[in-house]
C-alpha atoms as a PDB file:
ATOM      1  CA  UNK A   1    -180.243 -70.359 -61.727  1.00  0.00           C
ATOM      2  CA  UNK A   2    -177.259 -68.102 -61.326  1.00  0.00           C
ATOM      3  CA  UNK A   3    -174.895 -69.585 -58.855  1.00  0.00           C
ATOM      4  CA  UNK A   4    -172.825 -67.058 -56.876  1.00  0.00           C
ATOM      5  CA  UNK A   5    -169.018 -67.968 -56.780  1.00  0.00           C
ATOM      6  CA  UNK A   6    -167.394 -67.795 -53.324  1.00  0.00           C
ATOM      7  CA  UNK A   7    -164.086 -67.880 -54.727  1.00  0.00           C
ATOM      8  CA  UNK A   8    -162.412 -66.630 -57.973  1.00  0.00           C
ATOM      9  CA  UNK A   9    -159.605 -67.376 -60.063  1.00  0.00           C
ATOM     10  CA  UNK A  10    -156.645 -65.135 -59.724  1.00  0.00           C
ATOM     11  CA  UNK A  11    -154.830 -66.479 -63.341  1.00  0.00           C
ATOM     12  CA  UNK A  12    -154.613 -63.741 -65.927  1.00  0.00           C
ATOM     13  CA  UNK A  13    -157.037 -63.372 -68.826  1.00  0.00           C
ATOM     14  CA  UNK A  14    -155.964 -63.818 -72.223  1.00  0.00           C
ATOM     15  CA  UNK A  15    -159.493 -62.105 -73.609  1.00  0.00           C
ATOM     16  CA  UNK A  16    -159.525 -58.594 -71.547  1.00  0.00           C
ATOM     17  CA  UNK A  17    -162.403 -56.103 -73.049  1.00  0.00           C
ATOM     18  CA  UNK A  18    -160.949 -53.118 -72.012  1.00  0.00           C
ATOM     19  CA  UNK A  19    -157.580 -53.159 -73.147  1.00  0.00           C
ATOM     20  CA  UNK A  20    -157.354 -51.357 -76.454  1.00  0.00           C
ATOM     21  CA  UNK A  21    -155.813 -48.319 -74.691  1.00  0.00           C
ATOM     22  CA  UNK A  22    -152.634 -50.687 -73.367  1.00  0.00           C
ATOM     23  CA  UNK A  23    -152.521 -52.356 -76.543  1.00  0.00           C
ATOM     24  CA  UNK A  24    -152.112 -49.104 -78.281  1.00  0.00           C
ATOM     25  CA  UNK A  25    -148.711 -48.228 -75.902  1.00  0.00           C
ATOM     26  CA  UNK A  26    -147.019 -51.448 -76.251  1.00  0.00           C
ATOM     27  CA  UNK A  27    -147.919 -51.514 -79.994  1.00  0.00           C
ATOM     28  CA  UNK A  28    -145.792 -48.007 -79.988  1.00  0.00           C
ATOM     29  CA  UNK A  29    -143.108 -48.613 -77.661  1.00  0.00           C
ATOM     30  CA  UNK A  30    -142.108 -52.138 -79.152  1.00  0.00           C
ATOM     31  CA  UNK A  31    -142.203 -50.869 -82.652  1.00  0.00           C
ATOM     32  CA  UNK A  32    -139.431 -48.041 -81.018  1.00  0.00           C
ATOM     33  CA  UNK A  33    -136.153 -49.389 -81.785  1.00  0.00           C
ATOM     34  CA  UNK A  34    -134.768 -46.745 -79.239  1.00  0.00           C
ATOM     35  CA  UNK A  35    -136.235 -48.669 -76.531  1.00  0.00           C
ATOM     36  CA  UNK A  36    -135.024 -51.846 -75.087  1.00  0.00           C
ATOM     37  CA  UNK A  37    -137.207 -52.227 -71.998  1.00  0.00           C
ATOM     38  CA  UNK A  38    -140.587 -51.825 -70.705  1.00  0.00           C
ATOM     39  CA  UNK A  39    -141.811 -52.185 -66.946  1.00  0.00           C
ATOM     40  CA  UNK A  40    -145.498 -52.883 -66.242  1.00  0.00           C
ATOM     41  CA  UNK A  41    -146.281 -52.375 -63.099  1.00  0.00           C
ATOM     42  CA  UNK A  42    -149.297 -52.416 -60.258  1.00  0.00           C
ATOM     43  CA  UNK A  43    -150.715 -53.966 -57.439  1.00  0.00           C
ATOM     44  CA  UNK A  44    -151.536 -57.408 -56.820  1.00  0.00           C
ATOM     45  CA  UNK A  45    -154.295 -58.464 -59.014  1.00  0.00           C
ATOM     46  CA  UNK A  46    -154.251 -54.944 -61.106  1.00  0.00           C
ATOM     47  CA  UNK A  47    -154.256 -56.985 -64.418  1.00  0.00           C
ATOM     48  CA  UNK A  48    -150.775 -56.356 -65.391  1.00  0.00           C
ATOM     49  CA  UNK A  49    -150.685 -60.640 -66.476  1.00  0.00           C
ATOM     50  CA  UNK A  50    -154.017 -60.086 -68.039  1.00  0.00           C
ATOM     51  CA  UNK A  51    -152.560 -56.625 -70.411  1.00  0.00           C
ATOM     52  CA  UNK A  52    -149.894 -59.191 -71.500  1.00  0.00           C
ATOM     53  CA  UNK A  53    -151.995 -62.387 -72.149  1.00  0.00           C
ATOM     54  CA  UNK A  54    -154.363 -59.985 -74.007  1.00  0.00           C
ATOM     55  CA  UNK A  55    -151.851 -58.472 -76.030  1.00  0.00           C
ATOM     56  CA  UNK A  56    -150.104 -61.800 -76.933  1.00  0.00           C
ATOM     57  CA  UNK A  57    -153.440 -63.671 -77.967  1.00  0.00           C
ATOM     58  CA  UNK A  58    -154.260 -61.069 -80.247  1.00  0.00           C
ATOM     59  CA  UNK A  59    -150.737 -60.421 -81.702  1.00  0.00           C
ATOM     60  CA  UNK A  60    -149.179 -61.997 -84.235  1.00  0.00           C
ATOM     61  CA  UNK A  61    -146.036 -59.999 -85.105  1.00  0.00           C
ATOM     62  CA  UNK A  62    -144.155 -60.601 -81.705  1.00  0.00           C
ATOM     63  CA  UNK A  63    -142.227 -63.948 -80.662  1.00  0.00           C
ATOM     64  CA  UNK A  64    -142.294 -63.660 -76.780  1.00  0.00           C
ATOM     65  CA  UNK A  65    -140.643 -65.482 -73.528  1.00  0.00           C
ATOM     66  CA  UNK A  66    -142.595 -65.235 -70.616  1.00  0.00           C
ATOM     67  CA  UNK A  67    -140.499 -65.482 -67.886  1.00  0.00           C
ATOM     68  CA  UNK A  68    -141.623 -65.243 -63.763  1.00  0.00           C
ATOM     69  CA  UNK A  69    -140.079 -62.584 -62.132  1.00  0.00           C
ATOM     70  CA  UNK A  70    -140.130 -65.111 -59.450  1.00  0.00           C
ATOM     71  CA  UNK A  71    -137.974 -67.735 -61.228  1.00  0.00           C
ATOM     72  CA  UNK A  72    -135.614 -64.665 -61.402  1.00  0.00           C
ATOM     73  CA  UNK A  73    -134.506 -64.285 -57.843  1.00  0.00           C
END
């Protein structure tokens, strides 16, 4: 029987279905040598963690640091 969850995780997914569309504009902008930043950004809980996690799992061309903006301040 299908138990209903009362509570949900709020960690980001590294297996989004939907994401092709953001894969498709970071693939573009980080193969632009022209460009030395990129900004996600959205609500609380809008899946910007989960774009990144995504795009990371199924990359294999990119080294990465993933750094808290909270650690920052």
């Amino acid at each position: 029987m299908y138990k209903r969850q009362k509570y949900f995780s709020l960690s980001p997914l590294s297996d989004i279905d939907n994401g092709e569309v953001y894969f498709e504009a970071l693939e573009e902008k980080l193969n632009d040598d022209s460009i030395r930043n990129i900004a996600i950004t959205g609500t609380f809980g809008s899946g910007k963690s989960s774009v990144l996690e995504s795009y990371i799992a199924k990359s294999v061309s990119y080294t990465h640091l993933t750094l808290p903006t909270s650690d920052l301040v």
